[in-house]
PDB file of N, CA and C in Angstrom:
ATOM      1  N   UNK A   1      17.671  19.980  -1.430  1.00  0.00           N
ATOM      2  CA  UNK A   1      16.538  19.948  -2.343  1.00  0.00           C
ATOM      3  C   UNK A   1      16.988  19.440  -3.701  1.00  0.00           C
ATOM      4  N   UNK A   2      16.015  19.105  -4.355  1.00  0.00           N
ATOM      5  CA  UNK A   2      16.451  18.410  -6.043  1.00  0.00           C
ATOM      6  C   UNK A   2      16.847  19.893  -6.691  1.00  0.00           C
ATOM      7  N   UNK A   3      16.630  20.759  -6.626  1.00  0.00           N
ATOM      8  CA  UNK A   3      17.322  22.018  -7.591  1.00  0.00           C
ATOM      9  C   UNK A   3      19.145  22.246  -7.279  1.00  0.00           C
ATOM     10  N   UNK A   4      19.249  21.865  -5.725  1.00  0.00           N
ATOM     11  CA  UNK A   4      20.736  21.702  -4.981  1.00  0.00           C
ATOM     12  C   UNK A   4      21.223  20.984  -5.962  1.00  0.00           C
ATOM     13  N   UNK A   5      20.908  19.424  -5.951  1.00  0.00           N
ATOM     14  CA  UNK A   5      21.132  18.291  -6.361  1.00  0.00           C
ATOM     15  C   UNK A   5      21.576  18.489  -7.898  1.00  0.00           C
ATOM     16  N   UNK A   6      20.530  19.086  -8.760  1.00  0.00           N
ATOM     17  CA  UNK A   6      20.866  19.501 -10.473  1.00  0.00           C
ATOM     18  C   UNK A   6      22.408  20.545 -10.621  1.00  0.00           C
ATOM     19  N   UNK A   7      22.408  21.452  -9.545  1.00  0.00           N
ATOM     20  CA  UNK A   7      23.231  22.144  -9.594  1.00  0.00           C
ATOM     21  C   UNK A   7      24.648  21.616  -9.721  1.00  0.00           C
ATOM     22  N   UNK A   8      24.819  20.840  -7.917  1.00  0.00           N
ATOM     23  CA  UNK A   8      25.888  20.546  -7.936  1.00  0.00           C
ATOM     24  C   UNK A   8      26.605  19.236  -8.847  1.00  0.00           C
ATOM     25  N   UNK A   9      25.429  18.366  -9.506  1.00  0.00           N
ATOM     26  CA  UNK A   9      25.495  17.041 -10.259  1.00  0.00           C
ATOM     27  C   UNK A   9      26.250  17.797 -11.630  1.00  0.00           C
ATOM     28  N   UNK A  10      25.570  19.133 -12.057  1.00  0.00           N
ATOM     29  CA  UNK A  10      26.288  19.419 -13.384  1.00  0.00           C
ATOM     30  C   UNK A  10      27.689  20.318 -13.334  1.00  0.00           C
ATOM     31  N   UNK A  11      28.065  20.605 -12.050  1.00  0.00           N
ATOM     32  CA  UNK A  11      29.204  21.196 -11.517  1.00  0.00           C
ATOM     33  C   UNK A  11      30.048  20.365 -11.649  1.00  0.00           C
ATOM     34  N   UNK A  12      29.485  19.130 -11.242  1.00  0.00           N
ATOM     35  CA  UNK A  12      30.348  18.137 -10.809  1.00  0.00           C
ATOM     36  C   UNK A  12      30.496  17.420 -12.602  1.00  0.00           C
ATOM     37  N   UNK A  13      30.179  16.820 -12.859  1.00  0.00           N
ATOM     38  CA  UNK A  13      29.936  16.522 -14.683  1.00  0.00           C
ATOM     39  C   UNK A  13      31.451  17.017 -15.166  1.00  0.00           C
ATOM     40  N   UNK A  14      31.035  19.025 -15.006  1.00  0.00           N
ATOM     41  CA  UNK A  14      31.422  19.379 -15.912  1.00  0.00           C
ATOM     42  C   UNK A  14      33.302  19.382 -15.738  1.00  0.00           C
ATOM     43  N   UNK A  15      33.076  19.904 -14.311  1.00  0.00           N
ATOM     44  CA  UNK A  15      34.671  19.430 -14.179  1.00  0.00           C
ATOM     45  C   UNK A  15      35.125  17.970 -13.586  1.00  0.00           C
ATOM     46  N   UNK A  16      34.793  16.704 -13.636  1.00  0.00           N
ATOM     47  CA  UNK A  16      35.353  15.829 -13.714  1.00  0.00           C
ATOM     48  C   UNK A  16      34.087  14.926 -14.497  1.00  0.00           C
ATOM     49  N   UNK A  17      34.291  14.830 -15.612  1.00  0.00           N
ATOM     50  CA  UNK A  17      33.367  14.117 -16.309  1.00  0.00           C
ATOM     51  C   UNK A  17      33.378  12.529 -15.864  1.00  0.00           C
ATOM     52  N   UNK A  18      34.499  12.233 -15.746  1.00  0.00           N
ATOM     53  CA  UNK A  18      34.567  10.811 -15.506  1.00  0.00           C
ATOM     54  C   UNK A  18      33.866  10.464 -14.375  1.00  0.00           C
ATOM     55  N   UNK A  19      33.654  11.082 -13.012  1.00  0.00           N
ATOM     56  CA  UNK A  19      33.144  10.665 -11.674  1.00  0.00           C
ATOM     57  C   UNK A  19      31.471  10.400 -11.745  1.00  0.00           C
ATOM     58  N   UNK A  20      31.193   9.095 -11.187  1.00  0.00           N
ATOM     59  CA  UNK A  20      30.182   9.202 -11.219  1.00  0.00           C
ATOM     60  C   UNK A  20      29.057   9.358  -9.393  1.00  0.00           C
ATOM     61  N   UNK A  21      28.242   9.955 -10.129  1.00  0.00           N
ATOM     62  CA  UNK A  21      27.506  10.620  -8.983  1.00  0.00           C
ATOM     63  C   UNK A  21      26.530   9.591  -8.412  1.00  0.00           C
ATOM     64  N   UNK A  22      26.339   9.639  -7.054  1.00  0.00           N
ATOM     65  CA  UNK A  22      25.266   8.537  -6.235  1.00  0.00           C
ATOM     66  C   UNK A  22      24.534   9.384  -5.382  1.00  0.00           C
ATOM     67  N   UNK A  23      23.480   9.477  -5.512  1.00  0.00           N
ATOM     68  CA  UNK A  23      22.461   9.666  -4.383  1.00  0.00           C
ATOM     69  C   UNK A  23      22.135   8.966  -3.765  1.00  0.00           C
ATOM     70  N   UNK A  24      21.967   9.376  -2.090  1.00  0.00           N
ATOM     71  CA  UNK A  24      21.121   8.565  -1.085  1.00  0.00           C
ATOM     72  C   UNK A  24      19.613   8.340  -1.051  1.00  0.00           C
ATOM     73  N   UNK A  25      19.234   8.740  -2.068  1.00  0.00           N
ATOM     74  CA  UNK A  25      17.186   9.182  -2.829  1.00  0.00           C
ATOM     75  C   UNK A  25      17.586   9.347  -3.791  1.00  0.00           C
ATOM     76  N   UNK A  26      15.983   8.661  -4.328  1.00  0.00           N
ATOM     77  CA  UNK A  26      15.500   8.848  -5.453  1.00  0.00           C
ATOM     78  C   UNK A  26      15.567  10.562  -5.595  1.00  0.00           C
ATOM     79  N   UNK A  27      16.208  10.978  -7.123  1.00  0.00           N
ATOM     80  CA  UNK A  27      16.031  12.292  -7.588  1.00  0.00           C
ATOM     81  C   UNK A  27      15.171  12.562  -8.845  1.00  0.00           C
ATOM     82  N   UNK A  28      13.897  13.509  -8.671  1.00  0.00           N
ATOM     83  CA  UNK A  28      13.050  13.986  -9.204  1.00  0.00           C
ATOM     84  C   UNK A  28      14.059  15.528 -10.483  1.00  0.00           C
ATOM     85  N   UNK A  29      13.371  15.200 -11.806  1.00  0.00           N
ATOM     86  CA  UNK A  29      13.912  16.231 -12.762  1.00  0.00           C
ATOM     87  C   UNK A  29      14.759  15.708 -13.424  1.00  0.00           C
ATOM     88  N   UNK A  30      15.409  16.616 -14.577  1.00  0.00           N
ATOM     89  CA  UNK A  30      15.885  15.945 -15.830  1.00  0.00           C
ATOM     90  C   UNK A  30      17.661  15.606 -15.420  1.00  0.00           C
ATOM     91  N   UNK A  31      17.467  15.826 -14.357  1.00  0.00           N
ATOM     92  CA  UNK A  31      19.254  15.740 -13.536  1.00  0.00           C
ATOM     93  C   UNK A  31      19.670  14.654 -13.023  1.00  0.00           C
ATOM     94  N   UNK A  32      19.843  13.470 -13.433  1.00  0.00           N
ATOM     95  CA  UNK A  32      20.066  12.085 -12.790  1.00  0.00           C
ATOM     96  C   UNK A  32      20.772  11.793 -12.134  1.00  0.00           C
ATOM     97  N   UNK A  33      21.158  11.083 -11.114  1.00  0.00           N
ATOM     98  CA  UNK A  33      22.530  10.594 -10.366  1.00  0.00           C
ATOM     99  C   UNK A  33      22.565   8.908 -11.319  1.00  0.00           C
ATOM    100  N   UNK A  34      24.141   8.599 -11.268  1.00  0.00           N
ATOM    101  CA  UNK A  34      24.405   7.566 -11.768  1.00  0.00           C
ATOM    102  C   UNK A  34      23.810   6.084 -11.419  1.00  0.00           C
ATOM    103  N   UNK A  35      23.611   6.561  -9.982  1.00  0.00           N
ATOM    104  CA  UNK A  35      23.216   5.214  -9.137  1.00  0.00           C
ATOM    105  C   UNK A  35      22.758   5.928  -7.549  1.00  0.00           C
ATOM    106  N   UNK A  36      21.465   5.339  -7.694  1.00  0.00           N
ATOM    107  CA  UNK A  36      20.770   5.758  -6.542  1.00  0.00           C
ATOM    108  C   UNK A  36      20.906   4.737  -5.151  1.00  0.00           C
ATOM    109  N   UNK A  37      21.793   4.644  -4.141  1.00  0.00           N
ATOM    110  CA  UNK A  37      21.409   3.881  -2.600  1.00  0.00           C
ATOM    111  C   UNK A  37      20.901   4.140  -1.879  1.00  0.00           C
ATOM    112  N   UNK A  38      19.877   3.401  -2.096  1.00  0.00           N
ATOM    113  CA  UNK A  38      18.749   3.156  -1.268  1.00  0.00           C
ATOM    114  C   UNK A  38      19.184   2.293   0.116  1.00  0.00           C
ATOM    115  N   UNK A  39      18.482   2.999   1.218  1.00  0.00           N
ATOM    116  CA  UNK A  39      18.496   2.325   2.671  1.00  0.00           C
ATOM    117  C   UNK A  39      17.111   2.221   3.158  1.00  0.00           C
ATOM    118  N   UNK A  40      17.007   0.687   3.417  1.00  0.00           N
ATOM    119  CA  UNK A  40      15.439   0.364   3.776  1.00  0.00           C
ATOM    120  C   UNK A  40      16.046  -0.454   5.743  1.00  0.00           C
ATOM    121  N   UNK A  41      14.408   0.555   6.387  1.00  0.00           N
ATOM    122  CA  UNK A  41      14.838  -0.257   7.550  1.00  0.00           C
ATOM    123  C   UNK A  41      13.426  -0.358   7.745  1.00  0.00           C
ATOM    124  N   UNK A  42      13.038  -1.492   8.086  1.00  0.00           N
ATOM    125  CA  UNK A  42      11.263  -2.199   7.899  1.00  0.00           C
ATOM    126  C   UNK A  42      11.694  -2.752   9.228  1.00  0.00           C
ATOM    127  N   UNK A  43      10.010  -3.764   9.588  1.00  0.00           N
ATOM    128  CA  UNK A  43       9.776  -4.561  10.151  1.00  0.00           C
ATOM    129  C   UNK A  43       9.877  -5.645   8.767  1.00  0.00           C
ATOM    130  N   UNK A  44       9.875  -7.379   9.637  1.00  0.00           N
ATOM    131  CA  UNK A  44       9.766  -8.011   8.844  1.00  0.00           C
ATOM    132  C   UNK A  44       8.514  -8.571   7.964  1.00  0.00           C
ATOM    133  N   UNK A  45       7.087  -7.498   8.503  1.00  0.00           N
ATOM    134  CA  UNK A  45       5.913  -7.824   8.315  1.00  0.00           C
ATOM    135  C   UNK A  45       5.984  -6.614   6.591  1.00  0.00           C
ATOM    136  N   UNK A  46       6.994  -5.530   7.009  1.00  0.00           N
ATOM    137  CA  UNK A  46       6.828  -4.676   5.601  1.00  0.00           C
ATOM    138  C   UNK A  46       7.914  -5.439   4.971  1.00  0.00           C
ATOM    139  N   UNK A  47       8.789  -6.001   4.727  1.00  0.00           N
ATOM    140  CA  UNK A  47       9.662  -6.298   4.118  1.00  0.00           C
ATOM    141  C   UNK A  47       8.787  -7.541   2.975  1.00  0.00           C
ATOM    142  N   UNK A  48       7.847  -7.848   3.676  1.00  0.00           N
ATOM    143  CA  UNK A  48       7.686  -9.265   2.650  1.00  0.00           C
ATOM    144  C   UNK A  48       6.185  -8.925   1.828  1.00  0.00           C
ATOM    145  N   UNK A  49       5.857  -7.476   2.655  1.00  0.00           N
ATOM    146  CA  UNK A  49       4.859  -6.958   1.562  1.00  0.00           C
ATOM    147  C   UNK A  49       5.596  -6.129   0.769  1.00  0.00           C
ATOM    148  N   UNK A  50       6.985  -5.391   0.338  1.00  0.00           N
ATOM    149  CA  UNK A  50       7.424  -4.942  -0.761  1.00  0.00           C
ATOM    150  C   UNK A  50       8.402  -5.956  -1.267  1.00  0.00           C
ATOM    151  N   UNK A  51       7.852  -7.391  -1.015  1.00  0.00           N
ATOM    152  CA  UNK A  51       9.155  -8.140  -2.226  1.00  0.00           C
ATOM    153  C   UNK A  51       8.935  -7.665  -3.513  1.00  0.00           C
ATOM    154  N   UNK A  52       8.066  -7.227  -3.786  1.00  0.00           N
ATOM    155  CA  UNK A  52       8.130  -6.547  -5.605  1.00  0.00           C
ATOM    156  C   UNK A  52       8.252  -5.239  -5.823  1.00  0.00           C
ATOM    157  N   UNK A  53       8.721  -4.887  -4.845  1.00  0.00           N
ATOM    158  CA  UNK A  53       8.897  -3.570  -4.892  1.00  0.00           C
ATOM    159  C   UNK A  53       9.801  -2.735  -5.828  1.00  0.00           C
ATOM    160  N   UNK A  54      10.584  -3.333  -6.530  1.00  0.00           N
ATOM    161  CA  UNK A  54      11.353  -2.779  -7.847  1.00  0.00           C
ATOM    162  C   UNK A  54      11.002  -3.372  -9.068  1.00  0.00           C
ATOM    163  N   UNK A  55       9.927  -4.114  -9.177  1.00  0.00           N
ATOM    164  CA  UNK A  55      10.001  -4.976 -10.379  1.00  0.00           C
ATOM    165  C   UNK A  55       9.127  -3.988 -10.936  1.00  0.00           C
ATOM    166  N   UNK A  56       8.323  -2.841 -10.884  1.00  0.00           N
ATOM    167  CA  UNK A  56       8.193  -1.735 -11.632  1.00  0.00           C
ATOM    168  C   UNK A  56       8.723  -0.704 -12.120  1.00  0.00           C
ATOM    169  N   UNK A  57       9.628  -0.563 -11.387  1.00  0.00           N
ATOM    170  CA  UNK A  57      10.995   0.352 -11.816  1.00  0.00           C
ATOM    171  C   UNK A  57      11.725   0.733 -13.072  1.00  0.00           C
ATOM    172  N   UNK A  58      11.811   1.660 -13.606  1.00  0.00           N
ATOM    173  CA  UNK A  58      12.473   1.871 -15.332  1.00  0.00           C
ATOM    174  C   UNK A  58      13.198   1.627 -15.233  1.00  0.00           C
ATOM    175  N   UNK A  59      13.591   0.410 -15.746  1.00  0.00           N
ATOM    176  CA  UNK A  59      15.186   0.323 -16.110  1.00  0.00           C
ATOM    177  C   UNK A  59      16.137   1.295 -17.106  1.00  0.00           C
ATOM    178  N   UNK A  60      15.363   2.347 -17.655  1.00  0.00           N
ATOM    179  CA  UNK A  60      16.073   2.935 -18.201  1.00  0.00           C
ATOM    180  C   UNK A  60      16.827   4.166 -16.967  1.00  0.00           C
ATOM    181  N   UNK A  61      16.478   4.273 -16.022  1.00  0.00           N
ATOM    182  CA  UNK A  61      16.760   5.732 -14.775  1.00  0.00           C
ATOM    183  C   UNK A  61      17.673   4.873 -14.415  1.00  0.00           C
ATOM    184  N   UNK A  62      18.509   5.656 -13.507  1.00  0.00           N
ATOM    185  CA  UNK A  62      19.562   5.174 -12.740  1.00  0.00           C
ATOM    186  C   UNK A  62      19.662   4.011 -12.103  1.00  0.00           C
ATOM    187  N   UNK A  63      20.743   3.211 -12.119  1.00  0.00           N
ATOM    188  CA  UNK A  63      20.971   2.392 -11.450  1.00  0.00           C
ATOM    189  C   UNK A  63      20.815   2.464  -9.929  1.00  0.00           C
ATOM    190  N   UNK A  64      20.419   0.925  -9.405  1.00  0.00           N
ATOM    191  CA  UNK A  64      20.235   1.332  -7.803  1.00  0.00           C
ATOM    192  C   UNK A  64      20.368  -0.087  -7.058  1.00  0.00           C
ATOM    193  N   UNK A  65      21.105   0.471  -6.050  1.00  0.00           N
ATOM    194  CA  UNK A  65      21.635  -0.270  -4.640  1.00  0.00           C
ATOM    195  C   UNK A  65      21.337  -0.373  -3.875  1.00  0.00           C
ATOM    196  N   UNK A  66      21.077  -0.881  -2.764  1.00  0.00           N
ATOM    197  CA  UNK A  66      20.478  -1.524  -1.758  1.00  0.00           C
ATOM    198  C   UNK A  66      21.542  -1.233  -0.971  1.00  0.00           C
ATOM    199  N   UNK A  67      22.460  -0.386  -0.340  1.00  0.00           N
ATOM    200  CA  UNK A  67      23.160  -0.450   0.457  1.00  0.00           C
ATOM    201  C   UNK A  67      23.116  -0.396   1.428  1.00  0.00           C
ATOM    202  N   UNK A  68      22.176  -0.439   2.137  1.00  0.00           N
ATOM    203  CA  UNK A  68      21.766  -0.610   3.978  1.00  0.00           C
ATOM    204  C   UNK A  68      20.241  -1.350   4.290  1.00  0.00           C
ATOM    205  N   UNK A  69      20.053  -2.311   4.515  1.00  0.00           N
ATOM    206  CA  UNK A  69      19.035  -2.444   4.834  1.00  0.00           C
ATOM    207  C   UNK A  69      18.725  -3.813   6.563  1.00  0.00           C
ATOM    208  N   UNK A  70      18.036  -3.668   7.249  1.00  0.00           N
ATOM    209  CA  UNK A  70      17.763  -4.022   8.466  1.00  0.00           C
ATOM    210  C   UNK A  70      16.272  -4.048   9.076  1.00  0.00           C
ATOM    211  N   UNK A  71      15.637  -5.329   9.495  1.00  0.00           N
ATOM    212  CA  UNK A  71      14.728  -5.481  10.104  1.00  0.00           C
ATOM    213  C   UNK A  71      14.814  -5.031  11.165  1.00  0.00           C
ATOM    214  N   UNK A  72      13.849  -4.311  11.718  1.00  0.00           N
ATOM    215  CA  UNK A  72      13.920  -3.266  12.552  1.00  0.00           C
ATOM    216  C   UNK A  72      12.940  -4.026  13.313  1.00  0.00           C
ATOM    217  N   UNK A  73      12.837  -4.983  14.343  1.00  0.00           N
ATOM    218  CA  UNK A  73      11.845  -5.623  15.065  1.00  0.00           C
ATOM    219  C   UNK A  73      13.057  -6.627  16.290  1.00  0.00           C
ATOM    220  N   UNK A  74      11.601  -6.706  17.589  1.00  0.00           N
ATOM    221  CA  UNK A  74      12.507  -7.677  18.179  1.00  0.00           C
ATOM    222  C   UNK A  74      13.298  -5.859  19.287  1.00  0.00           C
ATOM    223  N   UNK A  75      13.287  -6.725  20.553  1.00  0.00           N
ATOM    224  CA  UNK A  75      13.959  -6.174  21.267  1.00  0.00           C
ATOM    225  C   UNK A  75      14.811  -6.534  22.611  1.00  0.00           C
ATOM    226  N   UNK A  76      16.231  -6.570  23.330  1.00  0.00           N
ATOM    227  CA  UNK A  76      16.749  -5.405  22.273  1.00  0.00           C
ATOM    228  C   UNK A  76      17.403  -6.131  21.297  1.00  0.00           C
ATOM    229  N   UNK A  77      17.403  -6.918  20.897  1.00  0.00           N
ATOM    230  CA  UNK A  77      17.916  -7.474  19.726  1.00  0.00           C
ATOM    231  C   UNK A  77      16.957  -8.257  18.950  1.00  0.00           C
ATOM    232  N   UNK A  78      17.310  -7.982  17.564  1.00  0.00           N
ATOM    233  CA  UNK A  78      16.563  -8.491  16.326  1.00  0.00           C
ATOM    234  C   UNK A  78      16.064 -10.478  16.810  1.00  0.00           C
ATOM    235  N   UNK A  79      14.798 -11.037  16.120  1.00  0.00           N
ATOM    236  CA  UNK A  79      14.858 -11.814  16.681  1.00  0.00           C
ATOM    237  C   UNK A  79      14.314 -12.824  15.328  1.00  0.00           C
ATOM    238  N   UNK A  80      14.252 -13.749  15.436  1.00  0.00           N
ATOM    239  CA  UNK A  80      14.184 -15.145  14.591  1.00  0.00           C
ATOM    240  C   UNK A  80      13.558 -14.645  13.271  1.00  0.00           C
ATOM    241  N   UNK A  81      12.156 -13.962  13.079  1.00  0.00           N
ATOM    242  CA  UNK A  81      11.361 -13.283  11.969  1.00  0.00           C
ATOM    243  C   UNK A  81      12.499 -12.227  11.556  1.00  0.00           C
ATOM    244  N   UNK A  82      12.888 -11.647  12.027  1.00  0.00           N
ATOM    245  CA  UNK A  82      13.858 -10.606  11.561  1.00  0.00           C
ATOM    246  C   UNK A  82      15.276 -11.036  10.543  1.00  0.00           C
ATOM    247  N   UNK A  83      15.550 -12.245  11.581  1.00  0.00           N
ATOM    248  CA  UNK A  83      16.789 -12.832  10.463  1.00  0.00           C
ATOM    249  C   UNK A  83      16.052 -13.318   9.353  1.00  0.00           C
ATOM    250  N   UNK A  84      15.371 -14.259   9.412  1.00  0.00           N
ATOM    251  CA  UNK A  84      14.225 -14.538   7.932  1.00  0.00           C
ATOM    252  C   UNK A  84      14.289 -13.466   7.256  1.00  0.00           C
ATOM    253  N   UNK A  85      13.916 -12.313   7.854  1.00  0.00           N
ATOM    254  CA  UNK A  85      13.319 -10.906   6.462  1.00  0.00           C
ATOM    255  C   UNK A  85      14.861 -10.471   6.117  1.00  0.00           C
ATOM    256  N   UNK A  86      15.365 -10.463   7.274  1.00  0.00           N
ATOM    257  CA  UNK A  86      16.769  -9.959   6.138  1.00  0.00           C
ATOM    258  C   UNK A  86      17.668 -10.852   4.966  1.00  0.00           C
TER     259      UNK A  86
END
């Protein structure tokens, strides 16, 4: 839960200030992670309806990554639309 999350983020702070913290989600409350990775797995029909999908985003909140993402279409293997969306 985000109250876990505040806890252990200022545990963590306090004895190694230097480390910085990443969440796998977005975190709700005044407790930030340094950098949020995000994992998106769509079809390629949702992928090209959220191409703007961060261009509302505060740039002042945490930084954020894209570290997994995969068209999820096509069987059993991904197929021509799928390489396009990724």
């Amino acid at each position: 839960s985000h109250g876990r999350f505040a806890q252990f983020a200022r545990a963590i702070r306090k004895a190694y200030p230097g480390i910085k913290i990443i969440a796998t989600m977005p975190v709700k409350g005044d407790v930030q992670p340094d950098l949020v990775d995000e994992h998106f797995y769509r079809t390629a029909r949702q992928f090209l309806h959220e191409t703007h999908y961060f261009d509302h985003f505060s740039r002042k909140g945490p930084k954020i990554m894209v570290g997994e993402w995969a068209t999820m279409q096509g069987t059993p293997t991904p197929d021509f639309g799928a390489a396009l969306s990724d």
